[in-house]
Protein backbone atom coordinates (compact mmCIF):
# COMPACT_ATOMS: atom_id res chain seq x y z
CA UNK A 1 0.00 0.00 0.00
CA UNK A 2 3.09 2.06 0.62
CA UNK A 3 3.81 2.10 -3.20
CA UNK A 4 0.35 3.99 -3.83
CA UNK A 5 -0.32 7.70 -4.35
CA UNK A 6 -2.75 9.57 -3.86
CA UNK A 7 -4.58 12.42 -6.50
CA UNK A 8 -3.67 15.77 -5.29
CA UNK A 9 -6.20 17.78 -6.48
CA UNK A 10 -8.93 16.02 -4.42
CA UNK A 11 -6.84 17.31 -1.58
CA UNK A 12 -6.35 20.78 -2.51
CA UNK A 13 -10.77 20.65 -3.08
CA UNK A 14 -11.39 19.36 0.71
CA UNK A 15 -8.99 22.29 1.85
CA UNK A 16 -10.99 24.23 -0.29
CA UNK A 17 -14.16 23.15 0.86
CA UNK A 18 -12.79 23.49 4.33
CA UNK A 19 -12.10 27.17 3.49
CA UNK A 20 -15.48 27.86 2.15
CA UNK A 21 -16.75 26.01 5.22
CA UNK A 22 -15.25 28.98 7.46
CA UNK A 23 -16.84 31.72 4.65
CA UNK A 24 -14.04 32.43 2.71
CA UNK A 25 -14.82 32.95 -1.04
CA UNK A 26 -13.25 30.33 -3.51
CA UNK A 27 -12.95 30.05 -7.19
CA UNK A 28 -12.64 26.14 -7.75
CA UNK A 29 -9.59 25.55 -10.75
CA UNK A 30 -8.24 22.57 -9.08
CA UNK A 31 -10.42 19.69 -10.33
CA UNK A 32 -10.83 18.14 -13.45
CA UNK A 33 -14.19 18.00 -13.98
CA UNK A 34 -16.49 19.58 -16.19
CA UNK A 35 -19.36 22.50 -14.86
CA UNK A 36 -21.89 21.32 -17.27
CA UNK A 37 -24.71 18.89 -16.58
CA UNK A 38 -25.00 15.81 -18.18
CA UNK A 39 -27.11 16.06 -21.34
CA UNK A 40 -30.68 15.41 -21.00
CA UNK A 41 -31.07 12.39 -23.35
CA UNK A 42 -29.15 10.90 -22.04
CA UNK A 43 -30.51 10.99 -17.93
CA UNK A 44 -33.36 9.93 -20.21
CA UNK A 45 -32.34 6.72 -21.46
CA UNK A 46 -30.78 5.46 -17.78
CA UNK A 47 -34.02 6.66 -16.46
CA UNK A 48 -35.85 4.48 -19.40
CA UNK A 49 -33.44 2.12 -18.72
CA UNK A 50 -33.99 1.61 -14.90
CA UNK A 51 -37.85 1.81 -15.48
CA UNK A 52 -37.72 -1.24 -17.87
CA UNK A 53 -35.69 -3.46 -15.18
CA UNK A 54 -31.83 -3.08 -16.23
CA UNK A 55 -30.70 -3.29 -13.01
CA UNK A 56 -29.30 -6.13 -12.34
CA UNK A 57 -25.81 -7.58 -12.96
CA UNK A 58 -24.61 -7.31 -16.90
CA UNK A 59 -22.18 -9.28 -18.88
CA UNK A 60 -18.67 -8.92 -16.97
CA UNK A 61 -16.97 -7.19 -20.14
CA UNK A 62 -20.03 -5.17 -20.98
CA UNK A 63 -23.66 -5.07 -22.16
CA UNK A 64 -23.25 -6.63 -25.76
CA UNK A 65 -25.73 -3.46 -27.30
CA UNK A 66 -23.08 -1.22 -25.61
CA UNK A 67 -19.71 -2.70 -26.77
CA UNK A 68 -21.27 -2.72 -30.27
CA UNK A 69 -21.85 0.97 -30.01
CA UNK A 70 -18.45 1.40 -28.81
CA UNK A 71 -16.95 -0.90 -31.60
CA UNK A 72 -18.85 1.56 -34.06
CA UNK A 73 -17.81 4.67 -32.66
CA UNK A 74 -14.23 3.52 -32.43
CA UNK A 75 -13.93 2.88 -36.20
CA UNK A 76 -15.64 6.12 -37.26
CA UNK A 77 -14.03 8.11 -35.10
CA UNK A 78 -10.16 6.96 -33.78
CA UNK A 79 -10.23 4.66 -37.36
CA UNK A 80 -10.24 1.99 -35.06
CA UNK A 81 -12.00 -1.68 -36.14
CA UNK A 82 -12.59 -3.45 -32.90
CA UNK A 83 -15.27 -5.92 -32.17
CA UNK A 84 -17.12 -6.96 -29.04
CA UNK A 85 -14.55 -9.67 -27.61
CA UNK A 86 -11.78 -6.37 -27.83
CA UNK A 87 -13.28 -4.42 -25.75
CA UNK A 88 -14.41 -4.14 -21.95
CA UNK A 89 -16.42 -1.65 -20.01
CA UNK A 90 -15.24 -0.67 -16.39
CA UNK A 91 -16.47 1.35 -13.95
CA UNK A 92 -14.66 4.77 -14.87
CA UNK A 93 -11.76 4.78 -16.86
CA UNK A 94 -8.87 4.47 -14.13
CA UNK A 95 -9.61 0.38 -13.91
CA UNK A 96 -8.18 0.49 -17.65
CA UNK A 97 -5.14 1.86 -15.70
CA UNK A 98 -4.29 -0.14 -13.20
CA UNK A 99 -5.92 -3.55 -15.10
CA UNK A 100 -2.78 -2.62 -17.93
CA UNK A 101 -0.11 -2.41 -15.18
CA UNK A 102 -1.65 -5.72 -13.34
CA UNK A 103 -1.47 -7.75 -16.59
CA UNK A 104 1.61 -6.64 -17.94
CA UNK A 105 4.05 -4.96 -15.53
CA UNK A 106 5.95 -6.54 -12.80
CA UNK A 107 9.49 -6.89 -11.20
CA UNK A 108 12.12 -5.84 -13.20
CA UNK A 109 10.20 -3.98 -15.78
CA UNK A 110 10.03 -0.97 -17.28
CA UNK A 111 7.20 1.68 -18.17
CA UNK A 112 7.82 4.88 -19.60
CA UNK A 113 4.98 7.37 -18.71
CA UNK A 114 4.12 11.59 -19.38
CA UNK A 115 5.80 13.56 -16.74
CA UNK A 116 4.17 15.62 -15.91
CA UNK A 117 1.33 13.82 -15.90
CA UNK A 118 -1.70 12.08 -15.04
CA UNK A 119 -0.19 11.17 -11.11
CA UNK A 120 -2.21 7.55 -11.34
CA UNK A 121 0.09 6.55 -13.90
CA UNK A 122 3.49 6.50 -11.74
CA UNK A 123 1.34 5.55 -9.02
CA UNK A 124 -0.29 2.29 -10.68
CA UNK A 125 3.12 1.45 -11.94
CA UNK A 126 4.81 1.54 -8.53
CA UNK A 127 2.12 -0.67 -7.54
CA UNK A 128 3.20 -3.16 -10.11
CA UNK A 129 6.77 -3.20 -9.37
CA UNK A 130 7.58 -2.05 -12.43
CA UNK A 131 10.15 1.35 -12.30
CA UNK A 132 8.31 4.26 -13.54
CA UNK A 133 10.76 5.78 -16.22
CA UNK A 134 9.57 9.58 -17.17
CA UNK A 135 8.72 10.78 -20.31
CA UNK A 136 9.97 14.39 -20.02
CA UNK A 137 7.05 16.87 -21.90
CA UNK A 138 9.03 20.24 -21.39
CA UNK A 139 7.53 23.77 -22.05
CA UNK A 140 10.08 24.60 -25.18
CA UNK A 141 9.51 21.62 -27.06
CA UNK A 142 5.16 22.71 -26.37
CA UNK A 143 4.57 19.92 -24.07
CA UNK A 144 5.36 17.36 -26.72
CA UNK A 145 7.28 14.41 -26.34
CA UNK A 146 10.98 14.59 -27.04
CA UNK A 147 11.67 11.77 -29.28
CA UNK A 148 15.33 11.12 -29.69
CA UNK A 149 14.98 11.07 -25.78
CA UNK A 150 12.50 8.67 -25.80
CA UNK A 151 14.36 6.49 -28.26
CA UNK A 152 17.45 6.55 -25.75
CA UNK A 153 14.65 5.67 -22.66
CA UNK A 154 13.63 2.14 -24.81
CA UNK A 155 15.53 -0.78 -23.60
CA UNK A 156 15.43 -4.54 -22.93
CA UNK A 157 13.26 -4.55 -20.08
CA UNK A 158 10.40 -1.52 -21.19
CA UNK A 159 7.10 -3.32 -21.08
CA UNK A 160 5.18 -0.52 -21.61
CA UNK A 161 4.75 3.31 -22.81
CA UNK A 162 1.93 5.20 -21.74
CA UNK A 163 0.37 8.05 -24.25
CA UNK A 164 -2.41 10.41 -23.22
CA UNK A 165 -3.44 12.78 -26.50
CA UNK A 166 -4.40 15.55 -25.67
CA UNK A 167 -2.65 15.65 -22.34
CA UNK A 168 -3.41 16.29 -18.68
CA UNK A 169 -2.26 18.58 -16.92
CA UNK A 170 -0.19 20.39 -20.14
CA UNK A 171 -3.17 20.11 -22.40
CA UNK A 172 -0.39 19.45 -25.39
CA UNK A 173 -0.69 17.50 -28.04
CA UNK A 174 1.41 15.18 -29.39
CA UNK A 175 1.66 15.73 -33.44
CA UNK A 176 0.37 13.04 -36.08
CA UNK A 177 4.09 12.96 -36.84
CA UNK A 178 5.08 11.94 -33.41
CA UNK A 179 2.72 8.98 -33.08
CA UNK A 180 4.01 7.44 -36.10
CA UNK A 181 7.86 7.61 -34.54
CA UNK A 182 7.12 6.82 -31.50
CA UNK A 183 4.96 3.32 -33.43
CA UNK A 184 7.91 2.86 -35.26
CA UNK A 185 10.20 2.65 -32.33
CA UNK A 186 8.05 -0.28 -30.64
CA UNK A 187 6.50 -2.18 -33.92
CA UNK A 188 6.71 -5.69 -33.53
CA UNK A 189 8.70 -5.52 -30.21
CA UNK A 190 7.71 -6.87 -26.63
CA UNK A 191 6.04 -3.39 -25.80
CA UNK A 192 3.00 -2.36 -25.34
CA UNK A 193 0.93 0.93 -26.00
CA UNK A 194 -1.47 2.47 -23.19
CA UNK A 195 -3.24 5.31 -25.28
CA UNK A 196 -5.50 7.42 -22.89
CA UNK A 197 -7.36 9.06 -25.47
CA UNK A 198 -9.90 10.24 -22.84
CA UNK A 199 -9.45 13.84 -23.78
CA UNK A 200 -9.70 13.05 -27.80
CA UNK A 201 -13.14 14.94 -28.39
CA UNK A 202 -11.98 17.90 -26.44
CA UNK A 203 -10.06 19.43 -29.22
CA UNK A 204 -9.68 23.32 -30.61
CA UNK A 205 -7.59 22.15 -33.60
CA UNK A 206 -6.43 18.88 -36.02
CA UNK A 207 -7.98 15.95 -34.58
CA UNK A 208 -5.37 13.70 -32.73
CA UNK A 209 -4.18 10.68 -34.16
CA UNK A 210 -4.81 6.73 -32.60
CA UNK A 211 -1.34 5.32 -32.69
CA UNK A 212 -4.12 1.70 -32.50
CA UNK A 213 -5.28 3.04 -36.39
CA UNK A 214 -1.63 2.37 -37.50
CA UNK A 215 -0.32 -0.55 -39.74
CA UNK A 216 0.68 -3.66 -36.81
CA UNK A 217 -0.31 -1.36 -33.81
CA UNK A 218 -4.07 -2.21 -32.82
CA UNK A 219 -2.53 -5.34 -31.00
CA UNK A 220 0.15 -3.46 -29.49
CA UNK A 221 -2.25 -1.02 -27.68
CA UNK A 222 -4.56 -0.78 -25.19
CA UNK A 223 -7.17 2.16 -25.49
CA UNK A 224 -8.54 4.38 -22.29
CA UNK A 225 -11.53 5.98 -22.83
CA UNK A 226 -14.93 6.61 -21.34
CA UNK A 227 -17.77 9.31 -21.31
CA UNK A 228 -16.55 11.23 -17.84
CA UNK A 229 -15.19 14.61 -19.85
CA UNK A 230 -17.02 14.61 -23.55
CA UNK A 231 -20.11 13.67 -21.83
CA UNK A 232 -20.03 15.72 -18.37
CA UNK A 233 -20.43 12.03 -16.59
CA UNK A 234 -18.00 11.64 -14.35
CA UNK A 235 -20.36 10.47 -11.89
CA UNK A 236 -21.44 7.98 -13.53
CA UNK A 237 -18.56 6.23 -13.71
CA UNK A 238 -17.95 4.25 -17.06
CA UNK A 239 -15.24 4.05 -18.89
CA UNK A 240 -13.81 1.17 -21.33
CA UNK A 241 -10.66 -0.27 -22.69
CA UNK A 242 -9.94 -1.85 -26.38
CA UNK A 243 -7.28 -4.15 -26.78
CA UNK A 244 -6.54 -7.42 -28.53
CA UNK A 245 -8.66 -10.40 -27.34
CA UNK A 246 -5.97 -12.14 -25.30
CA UNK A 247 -5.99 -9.08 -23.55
CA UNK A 248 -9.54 -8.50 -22.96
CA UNK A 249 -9.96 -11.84 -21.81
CA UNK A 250 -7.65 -11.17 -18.92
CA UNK A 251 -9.00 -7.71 -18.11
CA UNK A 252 -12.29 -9.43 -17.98
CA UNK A 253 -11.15 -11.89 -15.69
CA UNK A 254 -9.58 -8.91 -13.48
CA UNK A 255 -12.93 -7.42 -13.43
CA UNK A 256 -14.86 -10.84 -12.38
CA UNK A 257 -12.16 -10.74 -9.35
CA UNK A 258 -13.17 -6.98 -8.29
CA UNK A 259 -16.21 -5.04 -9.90
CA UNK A 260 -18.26 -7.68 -11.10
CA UNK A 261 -19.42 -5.10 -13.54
CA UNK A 262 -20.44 -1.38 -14.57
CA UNK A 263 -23.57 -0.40 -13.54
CA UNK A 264 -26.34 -1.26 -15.98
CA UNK A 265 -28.35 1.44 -16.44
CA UNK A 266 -25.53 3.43 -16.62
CA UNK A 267 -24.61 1.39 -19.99
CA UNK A 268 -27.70 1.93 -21.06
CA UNK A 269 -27.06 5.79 -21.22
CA UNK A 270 -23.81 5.34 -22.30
CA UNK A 271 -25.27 4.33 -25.76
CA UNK A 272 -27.20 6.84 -25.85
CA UNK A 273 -24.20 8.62 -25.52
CA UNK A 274 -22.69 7.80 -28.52
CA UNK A 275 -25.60 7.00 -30.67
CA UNK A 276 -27.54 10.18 -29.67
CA UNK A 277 -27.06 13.68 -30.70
CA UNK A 278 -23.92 15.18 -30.20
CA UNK A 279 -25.01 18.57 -30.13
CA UNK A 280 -23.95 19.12 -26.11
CA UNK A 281 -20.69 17.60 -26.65
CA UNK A 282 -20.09 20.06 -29.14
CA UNK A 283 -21.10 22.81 -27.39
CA UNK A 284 -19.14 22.17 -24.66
CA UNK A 285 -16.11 22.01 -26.56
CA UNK A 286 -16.68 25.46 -28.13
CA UNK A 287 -17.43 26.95 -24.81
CA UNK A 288 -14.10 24.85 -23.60
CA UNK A 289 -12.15 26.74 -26.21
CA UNK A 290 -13.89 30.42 -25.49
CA UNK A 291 -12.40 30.32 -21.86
CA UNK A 292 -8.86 28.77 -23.26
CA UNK A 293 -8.79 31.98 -25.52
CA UNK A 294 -9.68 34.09 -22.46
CA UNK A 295 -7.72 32.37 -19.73
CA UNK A 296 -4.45 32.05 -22.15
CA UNK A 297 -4.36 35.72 -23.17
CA UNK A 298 -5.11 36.89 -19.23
CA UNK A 299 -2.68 35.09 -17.80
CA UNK A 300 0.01 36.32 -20.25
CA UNK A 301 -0.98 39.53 -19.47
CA UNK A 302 0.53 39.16 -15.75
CA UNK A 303 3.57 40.39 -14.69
CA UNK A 304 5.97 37.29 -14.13
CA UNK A 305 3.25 34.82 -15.53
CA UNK A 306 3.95 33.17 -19.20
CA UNK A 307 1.33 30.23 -20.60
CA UNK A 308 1.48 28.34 -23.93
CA UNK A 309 -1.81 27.73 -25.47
CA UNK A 310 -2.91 24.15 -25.01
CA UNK A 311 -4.54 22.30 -28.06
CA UNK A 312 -6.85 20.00 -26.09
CA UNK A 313 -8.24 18.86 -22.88
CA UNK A 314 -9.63 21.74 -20.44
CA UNK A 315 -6.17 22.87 -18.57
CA UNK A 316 -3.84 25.69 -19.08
CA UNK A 317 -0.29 24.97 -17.46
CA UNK A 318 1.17 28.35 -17.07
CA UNK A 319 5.05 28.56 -15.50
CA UNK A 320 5.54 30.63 -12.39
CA UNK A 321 8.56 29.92 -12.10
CA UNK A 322 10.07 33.46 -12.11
CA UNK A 323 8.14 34.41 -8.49
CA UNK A 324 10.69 32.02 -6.64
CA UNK A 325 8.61 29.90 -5.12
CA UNK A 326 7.84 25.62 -5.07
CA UNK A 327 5.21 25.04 -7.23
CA UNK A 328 3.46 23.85 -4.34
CA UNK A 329 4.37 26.37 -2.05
CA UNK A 330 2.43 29.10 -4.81
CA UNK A 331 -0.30 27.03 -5.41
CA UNK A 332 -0.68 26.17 -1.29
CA UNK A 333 -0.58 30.56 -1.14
CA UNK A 334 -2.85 30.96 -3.92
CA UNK A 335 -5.60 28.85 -2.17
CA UNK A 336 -5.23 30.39 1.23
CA UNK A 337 -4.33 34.04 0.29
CA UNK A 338 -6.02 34.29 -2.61
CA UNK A 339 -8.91 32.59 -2.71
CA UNK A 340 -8.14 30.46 -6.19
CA UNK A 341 -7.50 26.52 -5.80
CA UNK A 342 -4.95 25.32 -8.40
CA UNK A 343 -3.07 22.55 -8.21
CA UNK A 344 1.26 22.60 -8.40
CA UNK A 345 2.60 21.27 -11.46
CA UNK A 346 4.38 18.35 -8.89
CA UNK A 347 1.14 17.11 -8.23
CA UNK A 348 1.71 16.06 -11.53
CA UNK A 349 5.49 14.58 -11.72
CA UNK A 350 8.63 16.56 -10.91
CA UNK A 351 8.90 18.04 -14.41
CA UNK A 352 6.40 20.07 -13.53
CA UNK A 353 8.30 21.83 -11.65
CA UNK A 354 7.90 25.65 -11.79
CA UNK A 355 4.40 25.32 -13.28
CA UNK A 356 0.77 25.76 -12.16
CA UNK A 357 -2.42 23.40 -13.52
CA UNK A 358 -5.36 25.55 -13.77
CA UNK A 359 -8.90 23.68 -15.09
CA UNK A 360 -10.74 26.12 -16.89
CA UNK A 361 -14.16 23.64 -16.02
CA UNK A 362 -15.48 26.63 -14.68
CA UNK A 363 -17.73 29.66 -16.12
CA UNK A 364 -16.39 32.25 -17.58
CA UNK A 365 -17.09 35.36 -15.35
CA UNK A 366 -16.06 32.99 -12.25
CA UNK A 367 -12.31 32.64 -14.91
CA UNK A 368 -12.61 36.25 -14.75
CA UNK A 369 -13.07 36.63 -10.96
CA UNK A 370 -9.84 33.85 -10.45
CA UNK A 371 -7.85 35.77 -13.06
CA UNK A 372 -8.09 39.21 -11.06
CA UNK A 373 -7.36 37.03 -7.95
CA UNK A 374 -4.04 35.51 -9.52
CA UNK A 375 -2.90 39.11 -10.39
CA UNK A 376 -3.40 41.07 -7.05
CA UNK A 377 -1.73 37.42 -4.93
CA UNK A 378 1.14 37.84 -7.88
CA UNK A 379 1.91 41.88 -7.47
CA UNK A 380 2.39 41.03 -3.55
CA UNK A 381 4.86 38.68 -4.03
């Protein structure tokens, strides 16, 4: 249990809450989550759902109606063709995570992850055994991977390299052309591909690329995704993985041993999801890039405060580096002086270092309120 780590920005929201609690005023940028509600149709169709008797215990990997919408989306969208036995539904998307690292990673092996980066990964990989090696994504090179460096990190003993496109916290994007290297390093070698593509309809630009739609990769990889941040679900919990059928097989097992299954009803509005209109997701995603826009250009506008604009995902990462203080230090200051919860860019791996995550899952005027916040707590340093 030692080896596990926790999620910092859960933290920084119960100190948050804690403030609020004692009536001080707090704009909430710490938590990846988005403000809007889940689209009606689709509280519709669990509702239908539930009403008609779907809630008892489904098929381990997934309601068969569900994996076949999955299967379709995945091959009109990502370019993906999957079928039902590749692919199994979990409850959220971090099971995908830690199911990966259970089957594959152990003792003496290797797994190069995004630093910084989503913390479960290191964390899930510690649990393994497995060493964590960091995949630096550095501001100059615009939160891309580096990929002679990468080449140099590949050895004997890597098991597995984990992608997430567009990222969290950076909200970079690695390019078409990086994919395809970073396949042609690992084609047809003992190494795996986790792709958390959770972000991939959260876009402002070229839509990202599946290293799984590439010639000999779709066995190599294992795909994260779920409905938590296109949808506004995250309650629901549901996510899914698609991998080849060796793989599913065990995952499935892995779930027998520990969630039975996802909820059924909430499968049941998951293909709605996908099948229904996809006018909220949209919307969401231009309202997503609206506040990027604002947030990017505000933040740049603040003495000692510099931010590249992300190309995905709802994060800005701006670098604060120049004010002298730990990353945790100014984000611990910002929350309790300020009045705006961010999270450190260590919460996120020690490249981030120097950096700030702000989610911009939050309305604009309350962006607006946070931004003069940030200024006044940054001219009193």
């Amino acid at each position: 249990m030692g080896r596990l780590a926790t999620e910092s920005a859960f933290q920084i929201l119960a100190r948050a809450n804690e403030l609020e609690a004692q009536g001080k005023s707090v704009i909430h940028l710490e938590i990846g989550q988005p403000d809007f509600k889940t689209p009606k149709n689709i509280i519709e169709a669990a509702y239908k759902a539930m009403n008609e008797g779907k809630t008892g215990y489904g098929p381990t990997p997934g309601a068969v109606q569900l994996r076949e919408a999955i299967a379709e989306y995945s091959a009109s969208y990502k370019k993906v063709n999957t079928g039902i036995d590749e692919i199994v539904v979990t409850p959220g998307g971090k099971p995908v995570m830690f199911f990966t690292m259970l089957m594959l990673c152990q003792e003496g092996d290797e797994v190069i992850y995004p630093n910084p980066g989503f913390p479960i990964y290191e964390s899930v990989i510690n649990f393994s055994g497995a060493k964590p090696v960091p995949m630096p994504l550095l501001e100059k090179n615009n939160f891309r991977v580096d990929l002679a460096q990468l080449k140099k990190d590949i050895n004997d003993k890597t098991r597995l390299i984990i992608i997430n496109n567009p990222g969290n916290p950076t909200g970079g994007m690695f390019s078409a052309d990086d994919i395809r290297a970073i396949a042609d390093m690992v084609r047809g070698k003992n190494i795996y591909i986790l792709s958390d593509e959770i972000y991939d309809r959260i876009i402002f630009g070229e839509q990202p690329l599946s290293i799984a739609s590439l010639p000999g990769m779709k066995d190599q990889t294992i795909i994260l995704d779920g409905f938590s941040k296109t949808y506004a679900m995250t309650g629901w919990r549901l996510g899914y993985g698609i991998m080849n059928r060796e793989l599913a097989g065990h995952m499935s097992m892995l779930m027998v041993n520990s969630a039975s299954c996802a909820a059924t009803m909430t499968q049941w509005a998951a293909i709605e999801a996908l099948k229904g209109p996809q006018d909220a997701a949209a919307e969401m995603t231009a309202a997503f890039k609206e506040r990027r826009d604002y947030l990017v250009g505000a933040l740049n506008n603040i003495k000692g405060v510099s931010c590249a604009k992300p190309e995905g995902a709802f994060y800005v990462f701006p670098n604060i580096s120049s004010f002298g203080l730990l990353s945790k230090q100014f984000a611990d200051r910002l929350l309790e002086e300020g009045g705006v919860a961010a999270a450190g860019g260590t919460a996120f791996g020690s490249f981030g270092e120097g950096f700030l995550r702000l989610s911009y899952a939050n309305s604009l005027p309350n962006l607006k309120i946070a931004v003069e916040r940030i200024a006044a707590f940054c001219a009193g340093l």
